[in-house]
Protein backbone atom coordinates (compact mmCIF):
# COMPACT_ATOMS: atom_id res chain seq x y z
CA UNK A 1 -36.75 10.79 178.71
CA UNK A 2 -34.67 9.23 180.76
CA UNK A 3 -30.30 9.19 180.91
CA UNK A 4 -27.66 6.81 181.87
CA UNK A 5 -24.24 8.08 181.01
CA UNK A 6 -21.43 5.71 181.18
CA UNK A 7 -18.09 6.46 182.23
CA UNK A 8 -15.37 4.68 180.52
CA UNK A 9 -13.84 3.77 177.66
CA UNK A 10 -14.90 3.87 174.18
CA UNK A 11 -14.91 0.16 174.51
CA UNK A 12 -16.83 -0.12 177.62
CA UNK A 13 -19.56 2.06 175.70
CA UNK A 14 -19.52 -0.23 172.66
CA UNK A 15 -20.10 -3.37 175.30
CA UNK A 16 -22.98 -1.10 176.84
CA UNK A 17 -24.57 -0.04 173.60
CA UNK A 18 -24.31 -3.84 172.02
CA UNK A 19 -26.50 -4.71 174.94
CA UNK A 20 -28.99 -2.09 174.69
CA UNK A 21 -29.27 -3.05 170.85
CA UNK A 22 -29.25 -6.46 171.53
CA UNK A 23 -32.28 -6.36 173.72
CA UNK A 24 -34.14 -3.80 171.32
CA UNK A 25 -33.64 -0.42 174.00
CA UNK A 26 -33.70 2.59 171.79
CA UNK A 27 -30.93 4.92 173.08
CA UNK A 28 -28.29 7.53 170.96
CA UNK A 29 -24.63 8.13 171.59
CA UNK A 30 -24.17 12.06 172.49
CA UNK A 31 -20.75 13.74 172.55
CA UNK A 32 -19.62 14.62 175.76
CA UNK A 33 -17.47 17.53 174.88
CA UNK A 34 -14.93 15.81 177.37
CA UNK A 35 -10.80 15.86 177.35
CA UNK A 36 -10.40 12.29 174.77
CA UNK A 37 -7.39 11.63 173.11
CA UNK A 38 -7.69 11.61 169.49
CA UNK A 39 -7.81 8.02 168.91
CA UNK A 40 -10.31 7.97 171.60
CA UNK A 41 -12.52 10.52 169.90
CA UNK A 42 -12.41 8.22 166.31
CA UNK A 43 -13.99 5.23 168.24
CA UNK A 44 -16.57 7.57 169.80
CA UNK A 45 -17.38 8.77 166.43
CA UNK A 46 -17.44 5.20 165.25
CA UNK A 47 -19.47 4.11 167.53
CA UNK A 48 -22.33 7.01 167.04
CA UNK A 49 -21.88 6.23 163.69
CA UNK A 50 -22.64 2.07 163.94
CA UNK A 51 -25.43 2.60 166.75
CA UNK A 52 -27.22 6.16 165.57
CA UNK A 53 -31.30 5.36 164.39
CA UNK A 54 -31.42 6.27 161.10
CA UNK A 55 -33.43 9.58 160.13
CA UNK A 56 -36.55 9.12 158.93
CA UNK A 57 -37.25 10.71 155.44
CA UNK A 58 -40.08 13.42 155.07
């Protein structure tokens, strides 16, 4: 496994991750655990939620 973490804004990460997707790179959105502001921490959670692989059923 390999990491990239990208420092920025919510909306630099959705730019990132709509290029990953776009170009078929499997990657997940992690939390950070970092100081956000709570609007900030909404679009994270958005954004996990939009690009997150669904979970394969058993």
């Amino acid at each position: 496994m390999a990491k990239i973490e990208i420092k920025g804004s919510p909306e630099e990460l959705e730019r990132v991750a709509t290029f990953l997707a776009n170009n078929n790179v499997n990657f997940d959105i992690v939390n950070d655990y970092g100081n956000h502001s709570l609007e900030d921490l909404d679009k994270y959670e958005n954004l996990k939620a939009r690009f997150s692989a669904p979970v394969p059923e058993n």
